[in-house]
N, C-alpha and C. Protein backbone atom coordinates (compact mmCIF):
# COMPACT_ATOMS: atom_id res chain seq x y z
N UNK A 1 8.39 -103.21 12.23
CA UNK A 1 7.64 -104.10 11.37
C UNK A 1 6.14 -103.96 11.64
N UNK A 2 5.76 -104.05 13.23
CA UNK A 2 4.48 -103.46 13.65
C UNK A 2 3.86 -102.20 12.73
N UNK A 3 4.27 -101.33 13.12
CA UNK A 3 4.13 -99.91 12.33
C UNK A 3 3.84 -99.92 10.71
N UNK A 4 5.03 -100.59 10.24
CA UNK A 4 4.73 -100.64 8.51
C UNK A 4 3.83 -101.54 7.85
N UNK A 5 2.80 -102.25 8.60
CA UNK A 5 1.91 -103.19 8.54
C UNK A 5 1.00 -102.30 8.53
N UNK A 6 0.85 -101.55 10.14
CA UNK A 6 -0.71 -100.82 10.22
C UNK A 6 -0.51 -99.94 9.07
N UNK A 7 0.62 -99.02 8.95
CA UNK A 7 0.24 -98.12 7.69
C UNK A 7 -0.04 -98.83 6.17
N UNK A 8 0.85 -99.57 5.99
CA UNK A 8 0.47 -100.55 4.84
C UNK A 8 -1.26 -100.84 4.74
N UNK A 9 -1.82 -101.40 5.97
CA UNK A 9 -2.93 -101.71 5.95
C UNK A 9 -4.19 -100.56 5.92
N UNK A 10 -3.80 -99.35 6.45
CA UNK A 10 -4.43 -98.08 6.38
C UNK A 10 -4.35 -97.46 4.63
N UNK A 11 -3.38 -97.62 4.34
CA UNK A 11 -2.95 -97.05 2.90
C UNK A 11 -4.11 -98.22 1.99
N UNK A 12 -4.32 -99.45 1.84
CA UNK A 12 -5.11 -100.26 1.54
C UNK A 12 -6.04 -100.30 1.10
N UNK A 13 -6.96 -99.92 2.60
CA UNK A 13 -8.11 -99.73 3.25
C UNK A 13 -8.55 -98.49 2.39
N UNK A 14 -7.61 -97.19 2.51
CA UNK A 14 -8.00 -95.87 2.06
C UNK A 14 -7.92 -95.92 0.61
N UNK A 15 -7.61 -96.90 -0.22
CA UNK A 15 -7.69 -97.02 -1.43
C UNK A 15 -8.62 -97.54 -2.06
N UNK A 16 -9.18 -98.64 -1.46
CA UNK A 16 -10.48 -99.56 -1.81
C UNK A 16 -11.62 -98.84 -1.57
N UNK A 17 -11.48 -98.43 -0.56
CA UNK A 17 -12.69 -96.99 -0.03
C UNK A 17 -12.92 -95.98 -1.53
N UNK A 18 -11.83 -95.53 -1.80
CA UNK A 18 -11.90 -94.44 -2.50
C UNK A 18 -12.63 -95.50 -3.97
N UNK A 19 -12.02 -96.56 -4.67
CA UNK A 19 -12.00 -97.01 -5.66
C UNK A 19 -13.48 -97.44 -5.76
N UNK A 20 -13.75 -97.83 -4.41
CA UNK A 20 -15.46 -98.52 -4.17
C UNK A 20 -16.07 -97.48 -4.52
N UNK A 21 -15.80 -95.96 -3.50
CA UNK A 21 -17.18 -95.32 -3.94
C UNK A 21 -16.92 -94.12 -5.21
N UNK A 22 -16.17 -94.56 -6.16
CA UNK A 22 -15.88 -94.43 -7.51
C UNK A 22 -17.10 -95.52 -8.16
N UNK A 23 -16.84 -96.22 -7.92
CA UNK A 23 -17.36 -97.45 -8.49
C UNK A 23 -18.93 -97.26 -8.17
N UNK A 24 -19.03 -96.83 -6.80
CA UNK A 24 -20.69 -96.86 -6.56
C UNK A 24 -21.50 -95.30 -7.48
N UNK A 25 -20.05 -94.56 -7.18
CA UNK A 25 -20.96 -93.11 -8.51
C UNK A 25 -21.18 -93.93 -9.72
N UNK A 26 -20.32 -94.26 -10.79
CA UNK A 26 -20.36 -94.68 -11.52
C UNK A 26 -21.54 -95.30 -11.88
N UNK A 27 -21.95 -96.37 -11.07
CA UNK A 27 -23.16 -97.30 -10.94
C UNK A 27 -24.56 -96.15 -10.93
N UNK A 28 -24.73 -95.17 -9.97
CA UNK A 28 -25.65 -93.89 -10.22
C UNK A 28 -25.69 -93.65 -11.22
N UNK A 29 -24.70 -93.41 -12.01
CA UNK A 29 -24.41 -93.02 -13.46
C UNK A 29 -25.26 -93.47 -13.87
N UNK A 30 -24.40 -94.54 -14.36
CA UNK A 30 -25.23 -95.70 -15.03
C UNK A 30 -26.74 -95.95 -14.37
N UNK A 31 -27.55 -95.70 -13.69
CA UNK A 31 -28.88 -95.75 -13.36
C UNK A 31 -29.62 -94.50 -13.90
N UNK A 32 -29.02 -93.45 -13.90
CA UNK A 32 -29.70 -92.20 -13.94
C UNK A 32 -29.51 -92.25 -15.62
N UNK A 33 -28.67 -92.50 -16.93
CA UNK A 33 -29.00 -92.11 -17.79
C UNK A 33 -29.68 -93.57 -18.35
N UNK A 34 -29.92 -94.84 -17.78
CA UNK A 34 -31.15 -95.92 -17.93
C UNK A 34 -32.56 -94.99 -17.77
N UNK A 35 -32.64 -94.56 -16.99
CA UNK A 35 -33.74 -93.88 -16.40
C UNK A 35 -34.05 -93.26 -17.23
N UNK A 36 -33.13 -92.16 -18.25
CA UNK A 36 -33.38 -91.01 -19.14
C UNK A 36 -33.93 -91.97 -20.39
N UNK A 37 -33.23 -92.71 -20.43
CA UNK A 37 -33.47 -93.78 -21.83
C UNK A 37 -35.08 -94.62 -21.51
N UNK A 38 -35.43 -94.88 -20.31
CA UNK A 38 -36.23 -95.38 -20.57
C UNK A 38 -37.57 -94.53 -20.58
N UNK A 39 -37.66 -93.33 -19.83
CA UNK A 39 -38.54 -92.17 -20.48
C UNK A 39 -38.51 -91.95 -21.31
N UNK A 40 -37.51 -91.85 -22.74
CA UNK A 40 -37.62 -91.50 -24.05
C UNK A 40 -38.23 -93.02 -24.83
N UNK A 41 -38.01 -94.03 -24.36
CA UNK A 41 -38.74 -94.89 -24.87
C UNK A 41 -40.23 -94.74 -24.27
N UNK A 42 -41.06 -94.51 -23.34
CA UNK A 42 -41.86 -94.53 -23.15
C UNK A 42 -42.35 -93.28 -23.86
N UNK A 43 -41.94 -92.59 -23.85
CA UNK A 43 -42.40 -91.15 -24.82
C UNK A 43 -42.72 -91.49 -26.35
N UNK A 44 -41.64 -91.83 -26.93
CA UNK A 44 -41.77 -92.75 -28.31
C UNK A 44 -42.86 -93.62 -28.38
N UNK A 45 -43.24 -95.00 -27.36
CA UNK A 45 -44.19 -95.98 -27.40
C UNK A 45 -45.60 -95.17 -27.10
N UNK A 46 -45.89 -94.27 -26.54
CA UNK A 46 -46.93 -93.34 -26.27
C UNK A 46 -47.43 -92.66 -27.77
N UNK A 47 -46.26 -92.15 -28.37
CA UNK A 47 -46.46 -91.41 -29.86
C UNK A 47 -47.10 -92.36 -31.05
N UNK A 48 -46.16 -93.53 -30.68
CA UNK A 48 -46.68 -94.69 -31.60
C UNK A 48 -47.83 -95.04 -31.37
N UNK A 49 -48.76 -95.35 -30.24
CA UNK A 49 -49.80 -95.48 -29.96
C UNK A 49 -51.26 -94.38 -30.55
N UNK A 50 -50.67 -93.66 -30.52
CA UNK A 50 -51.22 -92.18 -30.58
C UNK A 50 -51.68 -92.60 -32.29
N UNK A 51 -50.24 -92.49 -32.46
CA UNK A 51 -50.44 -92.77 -34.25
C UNK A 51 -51.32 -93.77 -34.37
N UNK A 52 -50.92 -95.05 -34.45
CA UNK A 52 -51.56 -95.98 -34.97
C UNK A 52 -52.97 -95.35 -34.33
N UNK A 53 -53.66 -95.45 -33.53
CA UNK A 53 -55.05 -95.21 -32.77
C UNK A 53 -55.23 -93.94 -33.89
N UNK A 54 -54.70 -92.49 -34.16
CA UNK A 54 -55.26 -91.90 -35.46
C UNK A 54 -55.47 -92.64 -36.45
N UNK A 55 -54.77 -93.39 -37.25
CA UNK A 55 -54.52 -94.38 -38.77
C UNK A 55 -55.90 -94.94 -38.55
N UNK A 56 -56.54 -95.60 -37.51
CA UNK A 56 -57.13 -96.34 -37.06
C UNK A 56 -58.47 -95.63 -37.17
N UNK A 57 -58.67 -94.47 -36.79
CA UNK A 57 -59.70 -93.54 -36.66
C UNK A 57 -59.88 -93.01 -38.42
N UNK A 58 -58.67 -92.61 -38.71
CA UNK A 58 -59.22 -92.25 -40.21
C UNK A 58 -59.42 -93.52 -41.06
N UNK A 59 -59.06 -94.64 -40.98
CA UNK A 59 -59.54 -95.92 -41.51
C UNK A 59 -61.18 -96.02 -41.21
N UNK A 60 -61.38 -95.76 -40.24
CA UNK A 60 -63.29 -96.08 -40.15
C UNK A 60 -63.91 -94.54 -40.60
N UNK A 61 -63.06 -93.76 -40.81
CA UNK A 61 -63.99 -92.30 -41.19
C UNK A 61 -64.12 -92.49 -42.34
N UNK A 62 -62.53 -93.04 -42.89
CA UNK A 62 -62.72 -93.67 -44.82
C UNK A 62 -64.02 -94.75 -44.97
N UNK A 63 -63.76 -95.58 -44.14
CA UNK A 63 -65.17 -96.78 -43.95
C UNK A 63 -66.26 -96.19 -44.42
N UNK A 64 -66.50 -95.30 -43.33
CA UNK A 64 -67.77 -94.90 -43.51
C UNK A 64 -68.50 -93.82 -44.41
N UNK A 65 -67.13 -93.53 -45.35
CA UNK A 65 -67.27 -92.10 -46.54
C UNK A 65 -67.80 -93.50 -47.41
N UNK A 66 -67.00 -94.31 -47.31
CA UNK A 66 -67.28 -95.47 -48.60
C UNK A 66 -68.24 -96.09 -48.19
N UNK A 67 -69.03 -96.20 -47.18
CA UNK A 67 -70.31 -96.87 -47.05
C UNK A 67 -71.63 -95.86 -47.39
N UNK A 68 -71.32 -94.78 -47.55
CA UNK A 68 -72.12 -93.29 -47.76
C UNK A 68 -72.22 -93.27 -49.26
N UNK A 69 -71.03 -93.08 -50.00
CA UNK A 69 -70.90 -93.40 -51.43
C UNK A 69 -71.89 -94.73 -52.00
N UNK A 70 -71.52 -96.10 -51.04
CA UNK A 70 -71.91 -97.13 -51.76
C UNK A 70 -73.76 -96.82 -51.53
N UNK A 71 -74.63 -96.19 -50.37
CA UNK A 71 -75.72 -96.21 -50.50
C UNK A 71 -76.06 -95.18 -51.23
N UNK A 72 -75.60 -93.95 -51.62
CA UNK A 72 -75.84 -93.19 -52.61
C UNK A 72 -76.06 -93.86 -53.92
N UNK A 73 -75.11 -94.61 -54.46
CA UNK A 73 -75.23 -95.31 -55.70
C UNK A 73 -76.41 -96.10 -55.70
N UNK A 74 -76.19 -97.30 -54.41
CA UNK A 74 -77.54 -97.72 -54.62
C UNK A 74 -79.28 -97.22 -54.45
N UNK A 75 -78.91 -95.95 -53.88
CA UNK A 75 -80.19 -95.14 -53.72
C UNK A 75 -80.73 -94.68 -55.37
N UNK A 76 -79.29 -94.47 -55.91
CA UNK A 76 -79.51 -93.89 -57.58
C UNK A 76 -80.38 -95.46 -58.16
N UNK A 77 -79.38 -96.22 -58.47
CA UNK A 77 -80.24 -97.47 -58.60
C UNK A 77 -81.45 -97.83 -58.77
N UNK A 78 -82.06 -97.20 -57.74
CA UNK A 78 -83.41 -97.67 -57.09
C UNK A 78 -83.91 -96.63 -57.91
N UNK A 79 -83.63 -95.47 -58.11
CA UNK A 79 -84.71 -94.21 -58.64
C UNK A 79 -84.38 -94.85 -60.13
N UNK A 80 -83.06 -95.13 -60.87
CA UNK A 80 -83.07 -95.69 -62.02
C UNK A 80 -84.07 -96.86 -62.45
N UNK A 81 -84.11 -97.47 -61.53
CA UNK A 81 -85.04 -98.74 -62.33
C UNK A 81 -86.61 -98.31 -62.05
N UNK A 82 -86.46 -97.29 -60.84
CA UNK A 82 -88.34 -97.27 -60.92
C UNK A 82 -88.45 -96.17 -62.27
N UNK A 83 -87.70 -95.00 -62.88
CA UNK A 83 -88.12 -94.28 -63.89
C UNK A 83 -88.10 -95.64 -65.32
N UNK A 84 -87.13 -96.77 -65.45
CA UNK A 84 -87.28 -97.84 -66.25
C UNK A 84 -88.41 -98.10 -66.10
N UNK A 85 -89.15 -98.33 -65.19
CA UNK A 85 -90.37 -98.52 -64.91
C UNK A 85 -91.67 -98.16 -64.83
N UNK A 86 -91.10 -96.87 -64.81
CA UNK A 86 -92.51 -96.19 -65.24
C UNK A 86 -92.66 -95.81 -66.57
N UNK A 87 -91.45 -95.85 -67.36
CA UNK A 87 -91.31 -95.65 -68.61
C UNK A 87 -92.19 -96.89 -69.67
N UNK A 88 -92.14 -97.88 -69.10
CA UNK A 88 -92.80 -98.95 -69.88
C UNK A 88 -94.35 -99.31 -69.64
């Protein structure tokens, strides 16, 4: 009865062992492709940044084509009303 206890209890032991460090790869697993996932999100949030900050840059280059345009016109303006003006 002695005997079939300790082996009982060895057989046990050598099972939980094995099942645990199943369980602890697994858990690696599971850390190492978090890890992969969260570099591809940071890769993505980097791109997005990127973008918007271009959008952002050609928004004030447009700004400033249309602030170029608008003093051209009003530069015309100005030569228009002084030839009105000298005309009379």
């Amino acid at each position: 009865m002695d005997q079939t206890t300790t082996i009982l209890l060895a057989v046990v032991v050598l099972t939980l062992t094995g099942v645990l460090a199943l369980i602890g790869w697994q858990v690696v697993q599971i850390l190492v492709e978090v890890r992969n996932m969260l570099k591809k999100i940071n890769t993505m949030m980097e791109q997005a940044a990127n973008f918007t900050g271009n959008i952002g840059k050609s928004f004030q280059s447009f700004s400033g084509f249309g602030e170029g345009i608008r003093s051209a016109f009003s530069l015309m303006r100005l030569f228009k009303k002084k030839e009105t003006s000298d005309e009379k």
